[in-house]
Protein backbone atom coordinates (compact mmCIF):
# COMPACT_ATOMS: atom_id res chain seq x y z
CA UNK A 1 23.87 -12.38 -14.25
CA UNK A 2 24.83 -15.70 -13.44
CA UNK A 3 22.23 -17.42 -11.52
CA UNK A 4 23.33 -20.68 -11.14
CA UNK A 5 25.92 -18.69 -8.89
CA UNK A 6 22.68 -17.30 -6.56
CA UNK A 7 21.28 -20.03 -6.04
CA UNK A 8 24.83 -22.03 -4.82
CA UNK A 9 25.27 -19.19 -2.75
CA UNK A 10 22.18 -19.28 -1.08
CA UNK A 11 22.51 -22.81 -0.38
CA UNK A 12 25.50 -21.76 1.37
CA UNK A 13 23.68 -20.20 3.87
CA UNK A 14 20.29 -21.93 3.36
CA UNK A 15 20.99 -25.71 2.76
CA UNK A 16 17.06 -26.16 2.45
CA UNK A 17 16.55 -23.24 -0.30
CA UNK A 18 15.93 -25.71 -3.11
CA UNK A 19 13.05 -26.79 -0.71
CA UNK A 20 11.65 -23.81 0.22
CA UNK A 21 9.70 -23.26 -2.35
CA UNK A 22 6.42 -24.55 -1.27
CA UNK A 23 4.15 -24.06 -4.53
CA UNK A 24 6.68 -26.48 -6.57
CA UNK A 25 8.13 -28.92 -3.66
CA UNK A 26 6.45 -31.65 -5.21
CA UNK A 27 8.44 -31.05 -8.27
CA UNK A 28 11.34 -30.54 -7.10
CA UNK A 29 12.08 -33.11 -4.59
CA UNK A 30 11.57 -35.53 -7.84
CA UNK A 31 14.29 -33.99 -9.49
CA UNK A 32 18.44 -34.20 -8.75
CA UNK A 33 20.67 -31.00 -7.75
CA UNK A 34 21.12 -30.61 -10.90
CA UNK A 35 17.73 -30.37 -12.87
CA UNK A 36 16.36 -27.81 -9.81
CA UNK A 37 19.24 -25.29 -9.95
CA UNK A 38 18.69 -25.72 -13.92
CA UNK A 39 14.84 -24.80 -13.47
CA UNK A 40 15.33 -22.41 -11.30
CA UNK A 41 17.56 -20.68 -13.60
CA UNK A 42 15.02 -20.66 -16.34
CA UNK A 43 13.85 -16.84 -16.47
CA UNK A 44 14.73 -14.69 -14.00
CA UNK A 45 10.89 -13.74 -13.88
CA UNK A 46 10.41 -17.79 -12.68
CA UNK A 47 13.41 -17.33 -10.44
CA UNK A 48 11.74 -14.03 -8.67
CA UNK A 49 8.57 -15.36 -8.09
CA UNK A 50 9.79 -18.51 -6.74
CA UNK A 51 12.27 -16.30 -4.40
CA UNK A 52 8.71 -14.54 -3.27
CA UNK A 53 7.00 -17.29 -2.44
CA UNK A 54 10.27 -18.66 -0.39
CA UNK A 55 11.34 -15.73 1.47
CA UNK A 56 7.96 -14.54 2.72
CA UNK A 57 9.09 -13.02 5.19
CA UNK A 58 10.49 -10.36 2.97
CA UNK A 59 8.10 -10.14 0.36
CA UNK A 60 4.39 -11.37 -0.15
CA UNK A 61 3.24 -12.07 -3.62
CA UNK A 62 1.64 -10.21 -5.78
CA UNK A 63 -1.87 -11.00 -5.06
CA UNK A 64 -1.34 -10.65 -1.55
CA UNK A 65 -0.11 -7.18 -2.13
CA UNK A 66 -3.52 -6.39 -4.57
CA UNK A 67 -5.44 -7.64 -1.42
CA UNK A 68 -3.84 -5.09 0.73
CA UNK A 69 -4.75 -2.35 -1.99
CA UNK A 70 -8.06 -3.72 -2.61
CA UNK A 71 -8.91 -3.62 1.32
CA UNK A 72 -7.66 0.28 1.29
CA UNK A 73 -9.75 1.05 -1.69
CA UNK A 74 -13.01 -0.95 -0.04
CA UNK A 75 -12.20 1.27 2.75
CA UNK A 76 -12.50 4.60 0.78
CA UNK A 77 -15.23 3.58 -1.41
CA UNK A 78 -17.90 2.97 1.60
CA UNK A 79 -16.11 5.80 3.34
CA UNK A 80 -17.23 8.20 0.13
CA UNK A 81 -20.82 5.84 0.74
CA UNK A 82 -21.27 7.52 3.82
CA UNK A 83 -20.05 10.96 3.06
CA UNK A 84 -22.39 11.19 0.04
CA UNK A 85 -25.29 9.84 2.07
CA UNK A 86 -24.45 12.20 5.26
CA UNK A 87 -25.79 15.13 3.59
CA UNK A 88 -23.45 17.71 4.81
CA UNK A 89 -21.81 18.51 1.61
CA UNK A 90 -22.93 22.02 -0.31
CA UNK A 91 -24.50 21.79 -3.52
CA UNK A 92 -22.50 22.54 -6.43
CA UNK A 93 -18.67 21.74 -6.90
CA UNK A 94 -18.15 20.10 -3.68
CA UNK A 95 -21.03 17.23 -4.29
CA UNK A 96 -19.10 16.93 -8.17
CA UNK A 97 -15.88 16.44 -6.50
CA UNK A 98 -17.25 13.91 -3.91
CA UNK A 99 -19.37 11.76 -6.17
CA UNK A 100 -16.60 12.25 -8.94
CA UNK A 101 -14.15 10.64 -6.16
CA UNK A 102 -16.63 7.42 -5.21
CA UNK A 103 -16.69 6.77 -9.01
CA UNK A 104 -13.18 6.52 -9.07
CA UNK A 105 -13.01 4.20 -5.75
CA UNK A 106 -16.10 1.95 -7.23
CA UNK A 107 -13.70 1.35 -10.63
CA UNK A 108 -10.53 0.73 -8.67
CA UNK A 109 -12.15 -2.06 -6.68
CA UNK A 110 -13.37 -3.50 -10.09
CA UNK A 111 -9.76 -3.46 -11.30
CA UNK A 112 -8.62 -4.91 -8.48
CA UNK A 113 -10.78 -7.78 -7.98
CA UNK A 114 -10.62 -8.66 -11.54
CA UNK A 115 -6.80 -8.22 -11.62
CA UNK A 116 -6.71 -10.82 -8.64
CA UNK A 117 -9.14 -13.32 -10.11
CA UNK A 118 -6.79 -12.94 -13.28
CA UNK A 119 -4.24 -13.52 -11.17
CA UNK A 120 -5.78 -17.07 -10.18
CA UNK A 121 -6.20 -15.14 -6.35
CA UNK A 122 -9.56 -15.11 -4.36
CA UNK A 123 -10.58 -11.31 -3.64
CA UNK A 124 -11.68 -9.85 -0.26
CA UNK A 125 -14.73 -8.36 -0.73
CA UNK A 126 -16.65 -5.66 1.06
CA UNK A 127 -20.04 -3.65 1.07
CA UNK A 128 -21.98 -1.49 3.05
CA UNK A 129 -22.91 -4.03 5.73
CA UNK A 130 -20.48 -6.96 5.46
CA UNK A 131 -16.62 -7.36 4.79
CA UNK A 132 -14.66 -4.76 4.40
CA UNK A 133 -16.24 -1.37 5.25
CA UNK A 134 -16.07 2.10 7.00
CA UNK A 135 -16.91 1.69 10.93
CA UNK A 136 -19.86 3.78 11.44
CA UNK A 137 -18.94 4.93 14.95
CA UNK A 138 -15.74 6.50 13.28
CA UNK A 139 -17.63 8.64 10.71
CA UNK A 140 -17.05 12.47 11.47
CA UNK A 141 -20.57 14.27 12.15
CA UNK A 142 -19.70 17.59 10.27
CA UNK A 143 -18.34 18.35 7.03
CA UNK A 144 -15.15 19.92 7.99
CA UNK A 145 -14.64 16.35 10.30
CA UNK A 146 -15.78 14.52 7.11
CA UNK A 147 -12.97 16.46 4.61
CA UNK A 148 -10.31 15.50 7.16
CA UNK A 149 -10.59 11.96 7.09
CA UNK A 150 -11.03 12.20 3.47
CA UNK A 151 -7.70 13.60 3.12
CA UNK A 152 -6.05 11.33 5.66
CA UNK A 153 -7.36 8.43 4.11
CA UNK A 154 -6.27 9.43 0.43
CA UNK A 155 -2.86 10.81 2.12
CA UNK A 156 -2.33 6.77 3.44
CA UNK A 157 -3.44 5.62 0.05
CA UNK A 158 -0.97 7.21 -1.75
CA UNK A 159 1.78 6.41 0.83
CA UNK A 160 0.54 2.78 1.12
CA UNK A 161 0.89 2.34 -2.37
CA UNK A 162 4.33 3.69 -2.59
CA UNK A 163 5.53 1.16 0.40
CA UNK A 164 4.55 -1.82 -1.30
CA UNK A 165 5.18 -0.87 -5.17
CA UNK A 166 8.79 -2.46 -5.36
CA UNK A 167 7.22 -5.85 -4.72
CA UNK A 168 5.54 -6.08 -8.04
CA UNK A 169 8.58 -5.20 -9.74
CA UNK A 170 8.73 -7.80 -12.50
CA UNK A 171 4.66 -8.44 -12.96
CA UNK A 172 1.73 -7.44 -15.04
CA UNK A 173 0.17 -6.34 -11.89
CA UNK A 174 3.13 -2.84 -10.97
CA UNK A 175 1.24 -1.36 -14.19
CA UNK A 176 -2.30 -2.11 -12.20
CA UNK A 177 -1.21 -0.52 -8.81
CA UNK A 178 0.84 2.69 -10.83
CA UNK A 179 -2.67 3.18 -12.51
CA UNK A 180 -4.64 3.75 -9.32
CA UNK A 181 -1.91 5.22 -6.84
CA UNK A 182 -1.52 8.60 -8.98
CA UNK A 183 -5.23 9.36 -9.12
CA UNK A 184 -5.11 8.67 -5.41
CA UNK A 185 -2.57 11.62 -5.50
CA UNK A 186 -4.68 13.93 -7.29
CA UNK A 187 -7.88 12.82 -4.61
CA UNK A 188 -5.56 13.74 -2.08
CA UNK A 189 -4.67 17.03 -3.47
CA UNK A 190 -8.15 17.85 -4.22
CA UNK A 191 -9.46 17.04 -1.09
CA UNK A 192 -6.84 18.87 0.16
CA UNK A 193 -7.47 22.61 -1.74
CA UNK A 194 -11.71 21.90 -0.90
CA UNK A 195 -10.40 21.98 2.79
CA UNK A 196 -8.21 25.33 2.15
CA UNK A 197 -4.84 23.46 2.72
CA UNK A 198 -1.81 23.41 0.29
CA UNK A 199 -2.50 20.70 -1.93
CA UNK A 200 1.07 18.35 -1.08
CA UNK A 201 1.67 16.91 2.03
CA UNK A 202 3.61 20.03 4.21
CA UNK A 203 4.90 20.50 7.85
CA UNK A 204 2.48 23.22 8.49
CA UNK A 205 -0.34 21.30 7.40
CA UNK A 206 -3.48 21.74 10.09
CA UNK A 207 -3.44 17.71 10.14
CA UNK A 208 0.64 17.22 10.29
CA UNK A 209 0.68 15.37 13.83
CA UNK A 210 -1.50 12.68 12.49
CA UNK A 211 -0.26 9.31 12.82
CA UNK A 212 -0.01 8.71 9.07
CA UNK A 213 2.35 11.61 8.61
CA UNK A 214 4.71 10.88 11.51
CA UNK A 215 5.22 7.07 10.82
CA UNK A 216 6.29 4.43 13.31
CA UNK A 217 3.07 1.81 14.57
CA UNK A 218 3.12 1.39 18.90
CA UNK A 219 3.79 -2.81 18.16
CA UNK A 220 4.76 -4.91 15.65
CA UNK A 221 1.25 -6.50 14.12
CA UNK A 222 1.18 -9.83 12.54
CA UNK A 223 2.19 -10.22 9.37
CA UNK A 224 -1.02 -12.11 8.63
CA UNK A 225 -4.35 -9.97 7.99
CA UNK A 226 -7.60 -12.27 7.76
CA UNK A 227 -10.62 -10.04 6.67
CA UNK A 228 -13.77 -10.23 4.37
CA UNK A 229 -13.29 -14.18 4.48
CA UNK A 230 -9.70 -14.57 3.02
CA UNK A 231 -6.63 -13.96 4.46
CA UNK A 232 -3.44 -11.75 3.14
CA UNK A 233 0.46 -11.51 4.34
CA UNK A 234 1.99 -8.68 4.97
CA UNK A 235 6.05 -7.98 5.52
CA UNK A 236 7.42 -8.01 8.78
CA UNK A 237 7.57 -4.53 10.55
CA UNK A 238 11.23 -3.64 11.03
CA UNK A 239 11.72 -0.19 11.74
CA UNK A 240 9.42 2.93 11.18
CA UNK A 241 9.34 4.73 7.70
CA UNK A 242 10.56 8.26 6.92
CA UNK A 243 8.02 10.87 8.52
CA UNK A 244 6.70 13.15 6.13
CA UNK A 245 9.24 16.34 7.30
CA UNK A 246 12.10 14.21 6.46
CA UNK A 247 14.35 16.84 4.85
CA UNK A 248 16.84 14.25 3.81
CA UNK A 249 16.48 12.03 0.61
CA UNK A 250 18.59 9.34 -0.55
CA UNK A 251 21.25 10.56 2.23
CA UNK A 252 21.75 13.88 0.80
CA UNK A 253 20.51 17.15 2.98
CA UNK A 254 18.40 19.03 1.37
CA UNK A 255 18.65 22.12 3.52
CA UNK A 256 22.60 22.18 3.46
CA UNK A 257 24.81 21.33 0.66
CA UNK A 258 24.70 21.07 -2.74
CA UNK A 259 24.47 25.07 -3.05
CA UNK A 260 20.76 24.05 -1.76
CA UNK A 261 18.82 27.48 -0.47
CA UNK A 262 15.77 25.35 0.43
CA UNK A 263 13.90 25.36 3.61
CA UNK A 264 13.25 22.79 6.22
CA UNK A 265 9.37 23.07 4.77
CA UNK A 266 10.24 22.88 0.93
CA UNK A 267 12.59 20.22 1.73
CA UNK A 268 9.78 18.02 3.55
CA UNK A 269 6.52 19.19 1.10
CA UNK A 270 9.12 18.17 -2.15
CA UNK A 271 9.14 14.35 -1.60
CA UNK A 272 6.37 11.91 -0.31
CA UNK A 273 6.90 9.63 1.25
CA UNK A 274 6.18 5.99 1.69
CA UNK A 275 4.14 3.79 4.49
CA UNK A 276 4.71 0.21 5.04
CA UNK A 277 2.36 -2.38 5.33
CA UNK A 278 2.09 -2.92 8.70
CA UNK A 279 2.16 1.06 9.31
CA UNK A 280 -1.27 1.70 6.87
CA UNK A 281 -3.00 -1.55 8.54
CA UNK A 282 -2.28 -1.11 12.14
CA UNK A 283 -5.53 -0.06 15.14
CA UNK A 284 -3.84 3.35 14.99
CA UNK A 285 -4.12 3.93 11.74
CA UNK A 286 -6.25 2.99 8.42
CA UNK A 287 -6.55 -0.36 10.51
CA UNK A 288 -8.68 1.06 13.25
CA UNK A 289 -11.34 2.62 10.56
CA UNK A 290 -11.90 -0.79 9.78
CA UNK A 291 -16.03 -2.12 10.97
């Protein structure tokens, strides 16, 4: 890949690119035409992350996208808080599964704020009466009430996850966020058969007209979330993700075609799908659960 090539054609269309990227501008208004484009080319890892940090409109970096992750899992960890403390959940199996799944939140928010410290970032924080945390008033008062935002929450996780994944491509840090978004799957599905549903995301599914299955937010939110004393970027909103009946994948119909016999269910319950930023953080979703 020639990348001396990139970079002239972006300057086609961006004469300021060389400029743009604000961590080095020091540095590179000191050097000629020549010595940037040559510095720039480096690695294609150094090229990336500068084109992150330019373009952030299109992509945050990678410790912004932690933060996002680390404000879902402080969300689900004093959610699980309050579910354990509640005491609506029979002895036995369900408690197991319950406690088993706050252990798992507790060591995902370790990862995370260590990964971000690692990182050189500063961590939002959260605990059961400051930062980020569960708003009381939203807590279900029965069991059944408490399984179902346990499942909607873990069903966001795992989409949320999925919608931000390709902007770690290239970093340490994709390894960190693969690590915790498939044992959100398998809270999900657990959560899931405890509540007597199928345990993958389906169209029949007693909680399918939920906001987090259908997509789409009712505005565009800022692309700027300040929380828990720090302060995170987000992409731009631009037009709503797939719902989760989509029956279509990668433009091929799954229901037609192909010598396919599948139904429109099948089709839909075969592929999750993902959530963007601004979908998982917005009032009307994950966002509104917020103290």
């Amino acid at each position: 890949m020639n990348f001396f090539q990139i970079i002239d054609q972006l300057a086609a269309v961006d004469p300021d690119v060389l400029d743009r990227f604000d961590s080095r501008r020091s540095v590179f208004n000191s050097l000629g035409s020549v010595a940037k484009r040559s510095a720039l080319a480096a690695t294609p890892l150094f090229l990336g992350a500068l084109f992150q940090k330019a373009y952030a409109g299109t992509k945050s970096t990678p410790v912004e996208v932690l933060n996002y992750a680390l404000t879902l899992e402080l969300l689900e960890a004093d959610y699980y808080r309050l579910f354990l403390a509640a005491g609506t959940i029979p002895a036995g199996a369900a408690t197991a599964a319950i406690t088993q799944i706050k252990k798992h939140e507790d060591a995902h928010v370790a990862l995370l704020t260590g990964a971000i410290r690692s990182a050189g970032g500063t961590p939002v924080t959260g605990s059961s009466t400051a930062g980020v945390r569960f708003k009381p008033s939203a807590f279900p008062s029965t069991y059944a009430g408490q399984l179902q935002v346990a499942q909607l929450l873990e069903d966001a996780g795992v989409r949320a996850y999925k919608g931000r994944a390709g902007e770690l491509i290239g970093t340490t840090l994709l390894t960190t966020a693969l690590q915790i978004h498939s044992v959100e799957a398998r809270h999900a599905a657990h959560i899931r058969t405890m509540r007597g549903q199928l345990p993958w995301v389906n169209p029949a599914d007693d909680l399918a007209s939920n906001a987090i299955y259908t997509s789409g937010v009712t505005a565009t939110p800022s692309t700027t979330v300040t929380t828990a004393g720090g302060s995170y970027g987000i992409p731009a909103y631009t037009a709503a993700s797939p719902t989760e009946n989509n029956t279509v994948q990668s433009n091929v119909p799954l229901t037609s075609g192909l010598g396919a016999t599948y139904t429109a269910a099948d089709a839909a319950a075969a592929f999750d799908e993902y959530l963007q930023a601004a979908e998982v953080v917005d009032a009307s979703r994950a966002g509104g659960l917020l103290a």
